[in-house]
C-alpha atoms as a PDB file:
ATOM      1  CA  UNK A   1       2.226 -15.119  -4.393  1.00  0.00           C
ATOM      2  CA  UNK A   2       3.754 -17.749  -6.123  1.00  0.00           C
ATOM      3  CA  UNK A   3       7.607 -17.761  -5.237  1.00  0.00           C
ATOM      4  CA  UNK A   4       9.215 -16.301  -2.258  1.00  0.00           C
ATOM      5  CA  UNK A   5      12.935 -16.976  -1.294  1.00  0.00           C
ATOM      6  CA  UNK A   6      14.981 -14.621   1.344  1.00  0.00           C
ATOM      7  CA  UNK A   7      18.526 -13.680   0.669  1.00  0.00           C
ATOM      8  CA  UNK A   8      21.366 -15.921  -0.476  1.00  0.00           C
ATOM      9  CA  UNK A   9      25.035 -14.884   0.222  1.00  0.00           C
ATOM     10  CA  UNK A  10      27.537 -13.214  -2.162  1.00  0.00           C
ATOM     11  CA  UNK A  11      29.700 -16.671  -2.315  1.00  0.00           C
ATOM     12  CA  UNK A  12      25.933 -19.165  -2.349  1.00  0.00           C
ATOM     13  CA  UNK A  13      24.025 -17.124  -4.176  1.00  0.00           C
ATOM     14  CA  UNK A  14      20.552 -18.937  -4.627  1.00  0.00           C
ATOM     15  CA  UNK A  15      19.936 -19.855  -7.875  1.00  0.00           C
ATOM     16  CA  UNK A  16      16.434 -20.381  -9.251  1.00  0.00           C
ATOM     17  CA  UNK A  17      16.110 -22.097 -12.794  1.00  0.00           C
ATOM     18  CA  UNK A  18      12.455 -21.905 -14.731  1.00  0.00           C
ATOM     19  CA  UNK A  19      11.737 -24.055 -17.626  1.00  0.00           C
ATOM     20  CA  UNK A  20       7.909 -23.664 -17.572  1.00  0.00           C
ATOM     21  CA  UNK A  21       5.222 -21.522 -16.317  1.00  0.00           C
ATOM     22  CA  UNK A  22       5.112 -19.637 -13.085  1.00  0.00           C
ATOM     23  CA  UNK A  23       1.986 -17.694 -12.644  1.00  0.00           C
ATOM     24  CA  UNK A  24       0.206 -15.382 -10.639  1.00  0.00           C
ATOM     25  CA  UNK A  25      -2.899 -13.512 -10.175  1.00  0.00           C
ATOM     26  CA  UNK A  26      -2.044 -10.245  -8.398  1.00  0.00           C
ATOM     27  CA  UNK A  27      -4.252 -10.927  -5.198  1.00  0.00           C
ATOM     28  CA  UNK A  28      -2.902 -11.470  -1.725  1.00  0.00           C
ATOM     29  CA  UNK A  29       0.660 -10.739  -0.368  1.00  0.00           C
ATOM     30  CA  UNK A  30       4.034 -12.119   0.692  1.00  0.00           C
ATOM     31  CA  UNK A  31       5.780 -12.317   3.319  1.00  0.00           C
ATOM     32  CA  UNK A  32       7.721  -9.476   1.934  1.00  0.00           C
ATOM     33  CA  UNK A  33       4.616  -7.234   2.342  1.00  0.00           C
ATOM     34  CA  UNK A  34       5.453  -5.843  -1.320  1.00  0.00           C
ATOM     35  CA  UNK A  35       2.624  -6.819  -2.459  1.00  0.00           C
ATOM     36  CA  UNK A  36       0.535  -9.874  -4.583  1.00  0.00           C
ATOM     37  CA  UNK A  37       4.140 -10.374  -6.474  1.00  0.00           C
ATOM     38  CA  UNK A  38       4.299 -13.799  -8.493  1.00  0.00           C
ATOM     39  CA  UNK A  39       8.284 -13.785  -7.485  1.00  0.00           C
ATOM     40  CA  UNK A  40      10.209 -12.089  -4.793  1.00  0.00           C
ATOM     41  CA  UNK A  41      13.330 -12.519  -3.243  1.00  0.00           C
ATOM     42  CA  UNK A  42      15.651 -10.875  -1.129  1.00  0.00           C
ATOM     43  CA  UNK A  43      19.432 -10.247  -2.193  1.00  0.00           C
ATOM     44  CA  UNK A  44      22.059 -12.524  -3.592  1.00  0.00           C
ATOM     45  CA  UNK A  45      20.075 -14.580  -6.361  1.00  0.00           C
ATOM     46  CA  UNK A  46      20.316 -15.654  -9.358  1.00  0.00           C
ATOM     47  CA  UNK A  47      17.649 -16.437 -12.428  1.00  0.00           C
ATOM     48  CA  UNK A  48      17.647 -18.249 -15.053  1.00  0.00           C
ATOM     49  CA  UNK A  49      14.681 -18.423 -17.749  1.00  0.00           C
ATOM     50  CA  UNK A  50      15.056 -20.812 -19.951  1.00  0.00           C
ATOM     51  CA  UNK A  51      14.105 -20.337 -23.783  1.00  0.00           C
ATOM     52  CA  UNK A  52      10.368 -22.692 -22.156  1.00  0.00           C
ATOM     53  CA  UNK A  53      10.184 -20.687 -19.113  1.00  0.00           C
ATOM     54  CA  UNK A  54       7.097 -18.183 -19.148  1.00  0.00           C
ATOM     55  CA  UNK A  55       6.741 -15.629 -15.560  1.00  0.00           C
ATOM     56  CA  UNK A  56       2.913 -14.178 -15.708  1.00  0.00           C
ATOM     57  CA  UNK A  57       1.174 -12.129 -13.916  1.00  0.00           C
ATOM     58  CA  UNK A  58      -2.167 -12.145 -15.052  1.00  0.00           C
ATOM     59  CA  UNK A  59      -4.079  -9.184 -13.389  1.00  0.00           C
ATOM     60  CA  UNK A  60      -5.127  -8.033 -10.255  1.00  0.00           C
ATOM     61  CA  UNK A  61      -2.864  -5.171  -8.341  1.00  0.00           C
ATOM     62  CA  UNK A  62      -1.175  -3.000  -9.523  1.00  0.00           C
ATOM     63  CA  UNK A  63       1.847  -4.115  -6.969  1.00  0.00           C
ATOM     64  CA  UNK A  64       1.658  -7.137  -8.173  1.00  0.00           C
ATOM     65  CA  UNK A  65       5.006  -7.570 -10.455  1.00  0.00           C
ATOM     66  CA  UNK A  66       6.379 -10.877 -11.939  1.00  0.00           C
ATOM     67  CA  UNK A  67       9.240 -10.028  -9.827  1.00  0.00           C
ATOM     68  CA  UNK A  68      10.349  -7.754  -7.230  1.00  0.00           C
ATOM     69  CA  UNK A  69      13.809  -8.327  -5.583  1.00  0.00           C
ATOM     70  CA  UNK A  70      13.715  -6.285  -2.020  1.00  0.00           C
ATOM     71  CA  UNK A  71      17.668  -6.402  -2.408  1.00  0.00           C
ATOM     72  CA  UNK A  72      20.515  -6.166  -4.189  1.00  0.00           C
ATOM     73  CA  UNK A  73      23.124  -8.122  -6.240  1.00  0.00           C
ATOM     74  CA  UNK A  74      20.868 -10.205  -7.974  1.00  0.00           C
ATOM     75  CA  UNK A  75      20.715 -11.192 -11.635  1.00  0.00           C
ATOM     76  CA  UNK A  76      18.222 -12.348 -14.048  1.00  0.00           C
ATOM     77  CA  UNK A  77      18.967 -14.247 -17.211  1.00  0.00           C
ATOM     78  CA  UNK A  78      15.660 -14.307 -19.195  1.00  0.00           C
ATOM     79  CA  UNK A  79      15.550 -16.785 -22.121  1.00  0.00           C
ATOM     80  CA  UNK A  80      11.836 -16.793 -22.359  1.00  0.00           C
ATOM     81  CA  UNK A  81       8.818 -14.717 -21.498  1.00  0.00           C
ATOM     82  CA  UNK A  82       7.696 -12.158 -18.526  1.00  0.00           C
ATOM     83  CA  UNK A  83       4.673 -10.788 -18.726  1.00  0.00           C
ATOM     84  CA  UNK A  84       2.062  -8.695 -16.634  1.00  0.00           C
ATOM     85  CA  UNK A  85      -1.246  -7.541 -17.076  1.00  0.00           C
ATOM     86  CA  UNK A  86      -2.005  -4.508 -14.469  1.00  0.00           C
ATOM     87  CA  UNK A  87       1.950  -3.883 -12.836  1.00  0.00           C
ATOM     88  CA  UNK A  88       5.648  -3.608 -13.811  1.00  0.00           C
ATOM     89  CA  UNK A  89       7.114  -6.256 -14.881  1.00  0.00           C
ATOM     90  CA  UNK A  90      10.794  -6.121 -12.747  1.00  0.00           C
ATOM     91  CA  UNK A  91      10.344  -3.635  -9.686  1.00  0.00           C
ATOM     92  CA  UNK A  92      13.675  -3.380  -7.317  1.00  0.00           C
ATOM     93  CA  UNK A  93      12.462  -2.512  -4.343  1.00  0.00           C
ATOM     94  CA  UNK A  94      15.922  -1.992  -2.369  1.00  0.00           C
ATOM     95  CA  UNK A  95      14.225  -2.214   0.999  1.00  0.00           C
ATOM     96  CA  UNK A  96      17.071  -4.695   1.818  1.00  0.00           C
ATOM     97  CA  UNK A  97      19.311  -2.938   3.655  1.00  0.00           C
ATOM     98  CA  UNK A  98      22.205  -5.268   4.329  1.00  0.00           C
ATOM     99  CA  UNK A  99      22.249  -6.410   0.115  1.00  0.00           C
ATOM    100  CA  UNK A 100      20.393  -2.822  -1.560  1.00  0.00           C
ATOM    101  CA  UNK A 101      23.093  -1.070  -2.244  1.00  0.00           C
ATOM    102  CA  UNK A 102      25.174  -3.755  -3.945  1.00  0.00           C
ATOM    103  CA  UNK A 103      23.904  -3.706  -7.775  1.00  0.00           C
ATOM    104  CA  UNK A 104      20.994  -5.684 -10.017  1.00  0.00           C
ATOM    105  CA  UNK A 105      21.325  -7.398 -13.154  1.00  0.00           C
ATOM    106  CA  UNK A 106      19.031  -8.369 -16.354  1.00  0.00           C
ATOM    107  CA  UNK A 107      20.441  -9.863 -19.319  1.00  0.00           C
ATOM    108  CA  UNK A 108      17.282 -10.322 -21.780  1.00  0.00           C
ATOM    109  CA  UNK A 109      17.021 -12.083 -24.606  1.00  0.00           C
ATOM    110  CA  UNK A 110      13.804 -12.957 -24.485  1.00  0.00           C
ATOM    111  CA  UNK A 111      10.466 -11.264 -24.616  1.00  0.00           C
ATOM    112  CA  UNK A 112       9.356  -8.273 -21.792  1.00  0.00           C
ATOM    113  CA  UNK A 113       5.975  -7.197 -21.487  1.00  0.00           C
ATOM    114  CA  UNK A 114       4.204  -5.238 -19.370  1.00  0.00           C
ATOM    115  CA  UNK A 115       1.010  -4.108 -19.711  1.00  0.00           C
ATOM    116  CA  UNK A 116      -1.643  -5.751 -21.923  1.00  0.00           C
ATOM    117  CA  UNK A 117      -0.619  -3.101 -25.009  1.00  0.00           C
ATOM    118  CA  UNK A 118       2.790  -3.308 -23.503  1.00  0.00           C
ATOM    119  CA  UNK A 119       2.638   0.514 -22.595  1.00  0.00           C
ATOM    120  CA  UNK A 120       3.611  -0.675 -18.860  1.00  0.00           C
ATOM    121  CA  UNK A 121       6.850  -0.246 -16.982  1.00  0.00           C
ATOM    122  CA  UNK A 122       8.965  -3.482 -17.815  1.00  0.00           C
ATOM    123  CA  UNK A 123      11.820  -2.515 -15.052  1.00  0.00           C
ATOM    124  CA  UNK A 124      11.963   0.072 -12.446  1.00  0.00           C
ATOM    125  CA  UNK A 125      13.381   0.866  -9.496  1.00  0.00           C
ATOM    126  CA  UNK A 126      12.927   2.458  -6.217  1.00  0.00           C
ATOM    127  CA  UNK A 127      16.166   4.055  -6.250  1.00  0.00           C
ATOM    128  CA  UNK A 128      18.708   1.905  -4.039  1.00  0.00           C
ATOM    129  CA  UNK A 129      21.546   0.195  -6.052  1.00  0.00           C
ATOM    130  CA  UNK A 130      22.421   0.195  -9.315  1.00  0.00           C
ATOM    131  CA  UNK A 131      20.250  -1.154 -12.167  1.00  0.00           C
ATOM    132  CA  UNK A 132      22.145  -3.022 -15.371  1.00  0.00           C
ATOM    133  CA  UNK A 133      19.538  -3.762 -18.229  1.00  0.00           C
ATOM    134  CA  UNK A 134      20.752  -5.148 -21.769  1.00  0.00           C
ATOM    135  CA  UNK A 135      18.787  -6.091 -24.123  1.00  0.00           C
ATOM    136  CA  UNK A 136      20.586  -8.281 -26.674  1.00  0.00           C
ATOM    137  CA  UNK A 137      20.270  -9.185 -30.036  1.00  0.00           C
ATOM    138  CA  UNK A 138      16.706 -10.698 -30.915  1.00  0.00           C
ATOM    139  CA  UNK A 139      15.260  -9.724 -27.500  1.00  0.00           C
ATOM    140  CA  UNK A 140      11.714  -7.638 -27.055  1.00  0.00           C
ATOM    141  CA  UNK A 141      11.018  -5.062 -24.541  1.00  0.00           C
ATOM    142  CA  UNK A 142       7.668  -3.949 -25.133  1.00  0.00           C
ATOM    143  CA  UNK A 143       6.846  -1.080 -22.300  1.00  0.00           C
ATOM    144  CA  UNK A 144       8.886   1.511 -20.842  1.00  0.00           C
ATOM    145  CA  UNK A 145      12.194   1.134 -18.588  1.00  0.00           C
ATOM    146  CA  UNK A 146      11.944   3.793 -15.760  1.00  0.00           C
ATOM    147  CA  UNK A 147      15.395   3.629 -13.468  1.00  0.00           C
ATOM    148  CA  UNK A 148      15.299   6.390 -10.602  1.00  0.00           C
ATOM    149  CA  UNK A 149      18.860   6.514  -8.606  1.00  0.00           C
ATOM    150  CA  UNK A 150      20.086   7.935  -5.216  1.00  0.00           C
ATOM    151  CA  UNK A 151      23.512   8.469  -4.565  1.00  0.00           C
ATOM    152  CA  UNK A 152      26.749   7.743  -6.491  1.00  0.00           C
ATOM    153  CA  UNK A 153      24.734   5.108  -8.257  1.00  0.00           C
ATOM    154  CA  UNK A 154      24.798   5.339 -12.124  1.00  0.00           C
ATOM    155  CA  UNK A 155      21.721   2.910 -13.910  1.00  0.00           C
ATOM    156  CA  UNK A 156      23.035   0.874 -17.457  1.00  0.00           C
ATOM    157  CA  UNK A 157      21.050   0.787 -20.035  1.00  0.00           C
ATOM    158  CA  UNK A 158      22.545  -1.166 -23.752  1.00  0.00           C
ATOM    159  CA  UNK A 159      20.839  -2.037 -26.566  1.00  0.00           C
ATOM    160  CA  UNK A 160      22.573  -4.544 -29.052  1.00  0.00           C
ATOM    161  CA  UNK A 161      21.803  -3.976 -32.985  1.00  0.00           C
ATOM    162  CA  UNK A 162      19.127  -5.926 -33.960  1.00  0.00           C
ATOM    163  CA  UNK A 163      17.040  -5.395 -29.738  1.00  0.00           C
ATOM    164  CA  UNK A 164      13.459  -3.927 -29.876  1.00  0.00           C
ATOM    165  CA  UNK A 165      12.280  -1.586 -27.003  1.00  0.00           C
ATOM    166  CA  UNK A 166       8.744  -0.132 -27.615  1.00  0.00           C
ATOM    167  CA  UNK A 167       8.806   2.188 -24.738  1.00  0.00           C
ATOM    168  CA  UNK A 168      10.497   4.758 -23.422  1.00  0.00           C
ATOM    169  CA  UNK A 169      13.439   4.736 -21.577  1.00  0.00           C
ATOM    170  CA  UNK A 170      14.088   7.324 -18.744  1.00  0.00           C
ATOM    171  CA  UNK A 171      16.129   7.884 -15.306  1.00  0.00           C
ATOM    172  CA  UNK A 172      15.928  10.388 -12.403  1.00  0.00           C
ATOM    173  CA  UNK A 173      18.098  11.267  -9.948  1.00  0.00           C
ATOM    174  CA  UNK A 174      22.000  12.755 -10.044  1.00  0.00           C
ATOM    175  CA  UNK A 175      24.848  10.872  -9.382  1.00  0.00           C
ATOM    176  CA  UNK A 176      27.743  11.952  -7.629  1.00  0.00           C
ATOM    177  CA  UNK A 177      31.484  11.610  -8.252  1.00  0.00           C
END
């Protein structure tokens, strides 16, 4: 565990910015009992990668994600590089019940990768709240984005001209009118 941070609120969000590395080896566990994640958090935050900022998680469990928000209506802007070795990359847990149903954000225009061939899941989801993914111009997934929903909630998935995904991309679940 490298970075743990509970839940903001909807009007103070907290708001995390990383301009360099932020590591972590996949062994031991936070206090969110997720598992050996190298960022978690609960609802309500914000984060910003900048174009420097590198999240890694360089082996270990397979729990063990570069992030794993247990809540909802969070957003993260990646400029730079996530990466795991053994886990998925993004996993929303939604175990938060006073912030999982509100919805999740990623906004990449950076690099994704999870897996050491990139065959990984870069962002999944176990199936409370809504899941927005774009991948803009320029940006790199390389691994598979796996959203599961419950519910009324619909997933987002949009890929600008000139995005890469090497995966798959793939969703489970009905939602309801």
């Amino acid at each position: 565990m490298s970075i743990s941070m509970g839940t903001g609120t909807s009007s103070n969000p907290n708001v995390m910015n990383i301009a360099g590395t932020v590591q972590g080896a996949g062994i031991g566990t936070g206090p969110y009992n997720t598992g050996p994640n190298v960022i978690e958090f609960g609802g309500n935050t914000i984060v910003n990668i900048k174009s420097t900022g590198r999240i890694v998680q360089t082996g270990g469990a397979n729990n063990g994600e570069t992030f794993n928000p247990t809540g909802g209506n969070n957003t993260i802007n990646n400029y730079g590089s996530i990466e795991t070795t053994t886990s998925s990359a993004i996993w929303f847990e939604g175990s938060d019940t006073s912030t999982a149903g509100y919805g999740n954000t990623i906004n990449n225009y950076g690099t994704i990768r999870a897996g050491t061939q990139g065959t990984g899941t870069v962002v999944g989801n176990s199936g409370n709240g809504r899941i927005v993914f774009t991948d803009n111009k320029g940006a790199v997934v390389k691994g598979n984005i796996a959203l599961s929903t419950t519910g009324s909630y619909v997933n987002l998935v949009t890929l600008y001209n000139g995005s890469t995904v090497t995966g798959s991309i793939g969703g489970a679940g009905v939602a309801q009118s």
